[in-house]
PDB file of N, CA and C in Angstrom:
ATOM      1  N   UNK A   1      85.111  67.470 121.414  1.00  0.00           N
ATOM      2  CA  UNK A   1      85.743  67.925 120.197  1.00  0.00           C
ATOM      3  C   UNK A   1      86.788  68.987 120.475  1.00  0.00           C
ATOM      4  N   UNK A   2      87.398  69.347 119.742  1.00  0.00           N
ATOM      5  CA  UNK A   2      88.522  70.274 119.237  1.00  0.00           C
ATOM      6  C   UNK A   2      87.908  71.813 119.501  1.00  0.00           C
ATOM      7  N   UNK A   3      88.061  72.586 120.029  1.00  0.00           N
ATOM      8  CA  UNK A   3      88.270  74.050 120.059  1.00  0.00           C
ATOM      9  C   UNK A   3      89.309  74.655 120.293  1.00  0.00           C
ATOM     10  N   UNK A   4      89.028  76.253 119.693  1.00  0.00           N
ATOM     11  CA  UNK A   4      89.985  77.657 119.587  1.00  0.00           C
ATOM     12  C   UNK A   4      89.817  77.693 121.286  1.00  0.00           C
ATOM     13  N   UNK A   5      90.768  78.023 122.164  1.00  0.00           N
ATOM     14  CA  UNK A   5      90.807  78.109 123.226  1.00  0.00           C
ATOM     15  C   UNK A   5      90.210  80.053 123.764  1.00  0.00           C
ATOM     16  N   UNK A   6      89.960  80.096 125.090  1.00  0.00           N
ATOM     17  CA  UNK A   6      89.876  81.565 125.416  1.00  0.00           C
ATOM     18  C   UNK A   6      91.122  82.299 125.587  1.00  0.00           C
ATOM     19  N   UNK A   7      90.845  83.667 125.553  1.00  0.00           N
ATOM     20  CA  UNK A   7      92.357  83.708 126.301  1.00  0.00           C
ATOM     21  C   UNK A   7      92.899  83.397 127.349  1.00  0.00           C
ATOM     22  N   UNK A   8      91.931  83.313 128.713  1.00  0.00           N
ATOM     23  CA  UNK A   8      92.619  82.855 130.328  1.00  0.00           C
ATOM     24  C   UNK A   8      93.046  81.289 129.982  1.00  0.00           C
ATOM     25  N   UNK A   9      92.916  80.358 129.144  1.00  0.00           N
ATOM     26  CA  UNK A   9      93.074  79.140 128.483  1.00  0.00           C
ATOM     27  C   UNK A   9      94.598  79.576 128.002  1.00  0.00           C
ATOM     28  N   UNK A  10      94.877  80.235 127.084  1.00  0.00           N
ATOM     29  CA  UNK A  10      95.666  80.732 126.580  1.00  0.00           C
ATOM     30  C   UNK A  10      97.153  81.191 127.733  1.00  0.00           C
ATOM     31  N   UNK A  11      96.617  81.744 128.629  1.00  0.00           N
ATOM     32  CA  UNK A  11      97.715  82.444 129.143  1.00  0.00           C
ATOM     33  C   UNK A  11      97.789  81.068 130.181  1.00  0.00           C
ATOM     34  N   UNK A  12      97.325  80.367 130.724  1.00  0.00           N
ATOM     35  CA  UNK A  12      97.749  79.477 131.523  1.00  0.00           C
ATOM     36  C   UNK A  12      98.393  77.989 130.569  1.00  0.00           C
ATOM     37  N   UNK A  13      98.339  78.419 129.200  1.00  0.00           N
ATOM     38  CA  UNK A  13      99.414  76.692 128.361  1.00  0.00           C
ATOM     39  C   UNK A  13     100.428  78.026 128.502  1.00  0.00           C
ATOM     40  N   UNK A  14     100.418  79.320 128.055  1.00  0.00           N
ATOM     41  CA  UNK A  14     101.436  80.019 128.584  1.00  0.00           C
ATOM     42  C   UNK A  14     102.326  79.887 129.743  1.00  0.00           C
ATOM     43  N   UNK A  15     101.811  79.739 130.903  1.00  0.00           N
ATOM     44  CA  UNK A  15     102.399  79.911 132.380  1.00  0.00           C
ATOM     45  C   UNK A  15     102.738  78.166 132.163  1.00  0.00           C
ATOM     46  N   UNK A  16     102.308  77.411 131.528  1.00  0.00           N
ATOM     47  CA  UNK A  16     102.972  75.995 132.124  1.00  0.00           C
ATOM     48  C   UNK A  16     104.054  75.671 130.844  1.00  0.00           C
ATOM     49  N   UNK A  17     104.494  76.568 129.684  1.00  0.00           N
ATOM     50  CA  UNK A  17     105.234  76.601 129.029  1.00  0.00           C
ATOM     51  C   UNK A  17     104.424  75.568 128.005  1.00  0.00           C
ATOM     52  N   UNK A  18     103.343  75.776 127.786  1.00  0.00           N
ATOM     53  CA  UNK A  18     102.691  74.996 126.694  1.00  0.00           C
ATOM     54  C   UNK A  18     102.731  75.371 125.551  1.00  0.00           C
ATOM     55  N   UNK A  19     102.456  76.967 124.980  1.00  0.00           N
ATOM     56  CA  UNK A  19     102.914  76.979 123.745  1.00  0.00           C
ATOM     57  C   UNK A  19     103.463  78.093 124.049  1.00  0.00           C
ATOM     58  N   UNK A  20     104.218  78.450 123.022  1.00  0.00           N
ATOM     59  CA  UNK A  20     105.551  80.012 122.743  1.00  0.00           C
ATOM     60  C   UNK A  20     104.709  81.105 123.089  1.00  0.00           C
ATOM     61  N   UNK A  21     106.263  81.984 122.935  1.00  0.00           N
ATOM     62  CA  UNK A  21     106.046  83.877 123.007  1.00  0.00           C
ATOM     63  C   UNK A  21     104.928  84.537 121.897  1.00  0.00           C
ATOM     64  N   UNK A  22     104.858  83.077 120.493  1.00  0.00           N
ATOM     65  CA  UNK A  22     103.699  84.173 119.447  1.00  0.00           C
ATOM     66  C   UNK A  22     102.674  84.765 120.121  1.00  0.00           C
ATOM     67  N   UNK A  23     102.489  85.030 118.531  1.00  0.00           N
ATOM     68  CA  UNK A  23     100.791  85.460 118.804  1.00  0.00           C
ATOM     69  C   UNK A  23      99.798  83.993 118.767  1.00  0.00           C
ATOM     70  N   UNK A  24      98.967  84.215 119.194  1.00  0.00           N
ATOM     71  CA  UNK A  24      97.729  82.817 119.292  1.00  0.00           C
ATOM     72  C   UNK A  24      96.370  83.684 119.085  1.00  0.00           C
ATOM     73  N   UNK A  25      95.478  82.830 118.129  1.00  0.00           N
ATOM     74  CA  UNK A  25      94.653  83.426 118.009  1.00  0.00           C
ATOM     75  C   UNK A  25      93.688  82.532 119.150  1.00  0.00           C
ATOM     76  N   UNK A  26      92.316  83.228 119.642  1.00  0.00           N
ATOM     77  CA  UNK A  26      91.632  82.637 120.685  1.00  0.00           C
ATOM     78  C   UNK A  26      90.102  82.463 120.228  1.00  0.00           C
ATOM     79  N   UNK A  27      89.508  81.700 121.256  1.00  0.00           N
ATOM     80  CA  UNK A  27      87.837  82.023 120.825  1.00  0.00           C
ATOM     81  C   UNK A  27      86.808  83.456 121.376  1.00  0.00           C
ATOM     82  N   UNK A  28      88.027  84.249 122.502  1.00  0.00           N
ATOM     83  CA  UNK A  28      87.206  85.675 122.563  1.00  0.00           C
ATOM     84  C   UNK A  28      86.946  86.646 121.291  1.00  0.00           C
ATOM     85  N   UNK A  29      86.041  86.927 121.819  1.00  0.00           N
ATOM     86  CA  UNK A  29      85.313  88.528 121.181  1.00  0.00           C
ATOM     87  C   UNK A  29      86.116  89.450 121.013  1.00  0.00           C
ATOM     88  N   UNK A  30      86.790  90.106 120.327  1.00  0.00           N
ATOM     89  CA  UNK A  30      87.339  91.474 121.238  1.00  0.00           C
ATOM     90  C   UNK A  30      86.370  92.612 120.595  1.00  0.00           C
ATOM     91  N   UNK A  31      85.168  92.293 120.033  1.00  0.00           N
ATOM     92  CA  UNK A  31      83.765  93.133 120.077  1.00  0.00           C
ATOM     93  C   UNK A  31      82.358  92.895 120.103  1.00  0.00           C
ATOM     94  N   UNK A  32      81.533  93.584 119.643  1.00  0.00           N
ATOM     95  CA  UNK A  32      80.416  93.065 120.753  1.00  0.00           C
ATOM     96  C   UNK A  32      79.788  92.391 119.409  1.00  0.00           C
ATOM     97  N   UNK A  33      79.892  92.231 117.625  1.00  0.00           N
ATOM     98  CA  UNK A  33      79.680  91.571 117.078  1.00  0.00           C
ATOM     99  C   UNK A  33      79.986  90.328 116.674  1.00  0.00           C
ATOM    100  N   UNK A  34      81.314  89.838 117.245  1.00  0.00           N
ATOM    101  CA  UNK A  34      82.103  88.960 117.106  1.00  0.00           C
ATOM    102  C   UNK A  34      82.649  88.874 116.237  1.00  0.00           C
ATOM    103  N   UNK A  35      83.058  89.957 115.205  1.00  0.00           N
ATOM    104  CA  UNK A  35      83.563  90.041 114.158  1.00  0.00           C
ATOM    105  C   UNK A  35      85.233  89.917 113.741  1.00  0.00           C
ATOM    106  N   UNK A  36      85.755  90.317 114.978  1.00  0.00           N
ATOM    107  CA  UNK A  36      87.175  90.637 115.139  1.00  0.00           C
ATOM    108  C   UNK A  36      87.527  89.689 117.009  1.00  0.00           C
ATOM    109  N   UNK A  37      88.522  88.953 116.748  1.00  0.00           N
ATOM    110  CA  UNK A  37      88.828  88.338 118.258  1.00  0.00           C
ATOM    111  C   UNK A  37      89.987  88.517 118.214  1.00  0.00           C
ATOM    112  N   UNK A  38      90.241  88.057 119.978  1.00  0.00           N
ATOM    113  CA  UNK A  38      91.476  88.566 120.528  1.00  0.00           C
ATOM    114  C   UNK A  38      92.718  87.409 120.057  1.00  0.00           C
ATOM    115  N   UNK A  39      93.725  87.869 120.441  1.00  0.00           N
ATOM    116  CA  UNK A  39      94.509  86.785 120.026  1.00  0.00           C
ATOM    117  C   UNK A  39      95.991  87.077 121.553  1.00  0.00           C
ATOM    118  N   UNK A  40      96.009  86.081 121.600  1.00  0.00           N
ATOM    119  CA  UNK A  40      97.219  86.240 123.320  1.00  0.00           C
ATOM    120  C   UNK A  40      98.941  86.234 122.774  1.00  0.00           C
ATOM    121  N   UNK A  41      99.282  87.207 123.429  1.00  0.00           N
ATOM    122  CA  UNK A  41     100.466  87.462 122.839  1.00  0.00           C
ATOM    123  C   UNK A  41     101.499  86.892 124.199  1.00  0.00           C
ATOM    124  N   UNK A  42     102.121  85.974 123.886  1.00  0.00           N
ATOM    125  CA  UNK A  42     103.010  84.962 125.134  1.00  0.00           C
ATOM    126  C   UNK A  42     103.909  85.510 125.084  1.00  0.00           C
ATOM    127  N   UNK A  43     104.733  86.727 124.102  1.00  0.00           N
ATOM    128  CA  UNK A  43     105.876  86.942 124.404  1.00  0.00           C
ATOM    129  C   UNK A  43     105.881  88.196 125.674  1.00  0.00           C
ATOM    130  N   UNK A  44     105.003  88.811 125.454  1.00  0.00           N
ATOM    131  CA  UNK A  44     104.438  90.000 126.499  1.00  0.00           C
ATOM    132  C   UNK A  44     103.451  89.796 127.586  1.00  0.00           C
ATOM    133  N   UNK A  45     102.860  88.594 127.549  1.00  0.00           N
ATOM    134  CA  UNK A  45     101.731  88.142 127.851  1.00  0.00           C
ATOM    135  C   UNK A  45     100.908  89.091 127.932  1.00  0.00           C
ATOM    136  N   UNK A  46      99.929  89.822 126.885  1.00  0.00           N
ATOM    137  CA  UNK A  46      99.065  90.550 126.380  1.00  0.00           C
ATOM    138  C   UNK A  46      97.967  89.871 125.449  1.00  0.00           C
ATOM    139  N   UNK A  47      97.049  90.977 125.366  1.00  0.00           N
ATOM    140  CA  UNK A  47      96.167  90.504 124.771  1.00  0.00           C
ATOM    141  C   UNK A  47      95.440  91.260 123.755  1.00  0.00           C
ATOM    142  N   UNK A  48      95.291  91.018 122.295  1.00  0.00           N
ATOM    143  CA  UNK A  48      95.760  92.483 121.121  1.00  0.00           C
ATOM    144  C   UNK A  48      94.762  91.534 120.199  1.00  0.00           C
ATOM    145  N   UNK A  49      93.604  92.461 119.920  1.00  0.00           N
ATOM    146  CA  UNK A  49      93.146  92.479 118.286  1.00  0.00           C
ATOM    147  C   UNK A  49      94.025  91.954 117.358  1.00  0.00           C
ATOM    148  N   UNK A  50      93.341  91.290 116.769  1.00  0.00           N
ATOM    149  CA  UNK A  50      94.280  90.742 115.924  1.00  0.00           C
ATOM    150  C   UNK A  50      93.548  90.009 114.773  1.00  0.00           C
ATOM    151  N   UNK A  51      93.846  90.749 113.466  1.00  0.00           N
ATOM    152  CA  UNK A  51      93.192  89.980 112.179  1.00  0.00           C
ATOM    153  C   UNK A  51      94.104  88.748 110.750  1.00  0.00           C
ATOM    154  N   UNK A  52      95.922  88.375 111.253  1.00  0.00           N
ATOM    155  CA  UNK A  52      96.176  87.695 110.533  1.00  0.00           C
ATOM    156  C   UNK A  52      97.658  87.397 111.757  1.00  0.00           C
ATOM    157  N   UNK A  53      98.398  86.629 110.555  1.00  0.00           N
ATOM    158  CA  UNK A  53      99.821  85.984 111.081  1.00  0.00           C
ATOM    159  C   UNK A  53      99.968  85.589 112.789  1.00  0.00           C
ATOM    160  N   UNK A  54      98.816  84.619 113.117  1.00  0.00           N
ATOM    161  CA  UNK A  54      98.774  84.337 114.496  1.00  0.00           C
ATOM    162  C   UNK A  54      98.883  82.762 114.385  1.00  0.00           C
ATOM    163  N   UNK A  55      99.027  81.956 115.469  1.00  0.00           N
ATOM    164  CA  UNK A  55      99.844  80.729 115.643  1.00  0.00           C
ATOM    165  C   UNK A  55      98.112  80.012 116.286  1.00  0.00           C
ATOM    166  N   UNK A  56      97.923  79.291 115.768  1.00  0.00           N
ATOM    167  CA  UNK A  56      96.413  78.238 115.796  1.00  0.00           C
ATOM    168  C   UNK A  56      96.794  77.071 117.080  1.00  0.00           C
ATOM    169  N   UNK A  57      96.215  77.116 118.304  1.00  0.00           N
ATOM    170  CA  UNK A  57      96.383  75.813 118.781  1.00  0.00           C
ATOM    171  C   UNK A  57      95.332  75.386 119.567  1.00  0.00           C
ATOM    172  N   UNK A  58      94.680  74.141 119.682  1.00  0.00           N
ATOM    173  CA  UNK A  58      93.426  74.005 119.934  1.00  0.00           C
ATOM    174  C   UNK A  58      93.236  73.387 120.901  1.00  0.00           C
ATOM    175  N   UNK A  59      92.388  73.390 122.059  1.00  0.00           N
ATOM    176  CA  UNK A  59      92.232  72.524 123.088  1.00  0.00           C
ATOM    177  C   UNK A  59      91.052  71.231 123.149  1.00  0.00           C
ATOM    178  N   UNK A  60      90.961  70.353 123.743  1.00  0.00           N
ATOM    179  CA  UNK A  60      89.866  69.799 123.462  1.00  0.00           C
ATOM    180  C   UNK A  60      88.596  69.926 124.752  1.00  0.00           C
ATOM    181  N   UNK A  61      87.784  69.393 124.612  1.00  0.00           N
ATOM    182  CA  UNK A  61      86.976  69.372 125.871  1.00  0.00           C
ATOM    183  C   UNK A  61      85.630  70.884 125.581  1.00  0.00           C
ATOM    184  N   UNK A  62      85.203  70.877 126.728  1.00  0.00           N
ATOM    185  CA  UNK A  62      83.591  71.722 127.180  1.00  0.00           C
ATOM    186  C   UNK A  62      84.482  72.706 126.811  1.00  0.00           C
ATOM    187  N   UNK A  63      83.717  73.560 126.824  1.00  0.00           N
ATOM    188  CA  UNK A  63      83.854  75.299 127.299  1.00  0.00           C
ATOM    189  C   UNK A  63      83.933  75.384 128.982  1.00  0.00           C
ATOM    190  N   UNK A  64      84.898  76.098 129.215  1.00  0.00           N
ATOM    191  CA  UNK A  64      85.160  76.475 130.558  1.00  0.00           C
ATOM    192  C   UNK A  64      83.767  77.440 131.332  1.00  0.00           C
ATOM    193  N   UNK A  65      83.420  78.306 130.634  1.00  0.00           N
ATOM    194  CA  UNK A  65      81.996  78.698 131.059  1.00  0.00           C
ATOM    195  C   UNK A  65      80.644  78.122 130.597  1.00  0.00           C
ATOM    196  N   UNK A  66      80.630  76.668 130.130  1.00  0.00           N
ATOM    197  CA  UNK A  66      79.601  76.477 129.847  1.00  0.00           C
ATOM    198  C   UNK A  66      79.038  75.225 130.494  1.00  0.00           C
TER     199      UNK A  66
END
């Protein structure tokens, strides 16, 4: 099925020019409730809290750690 990617997912469709400079939202944590996640920023390649106006793109397949 379809999943929110991680960010190291994220920064490597980055490095092969897979998706843009936005923001992307991801399937990390960026706390220990899971309340708030990270989202990968391609124009800086960073990685920033983030709660709206982020760019959705989904990968398919396992989880990379699972």
């Amino acid at each position: 099925g379809w999943r929110l990617p991680e960010i190291g997912e994220l920064a490597s469709l980055r490095a092969a020019s897979i998706i843009g400079r936005g923001y992307y939202w991801s399937a990390t944590a960026a706390d220990t409730f899971g309340d708030v996640h990270l989202a990968y920023w391609g124009r800086r390649t960073r990685v920033t809290p983030r709660t709206s106006d982020s760019y959705v793109t989904c990968v398919r397949g396992d989880h990379v750690g699972r």
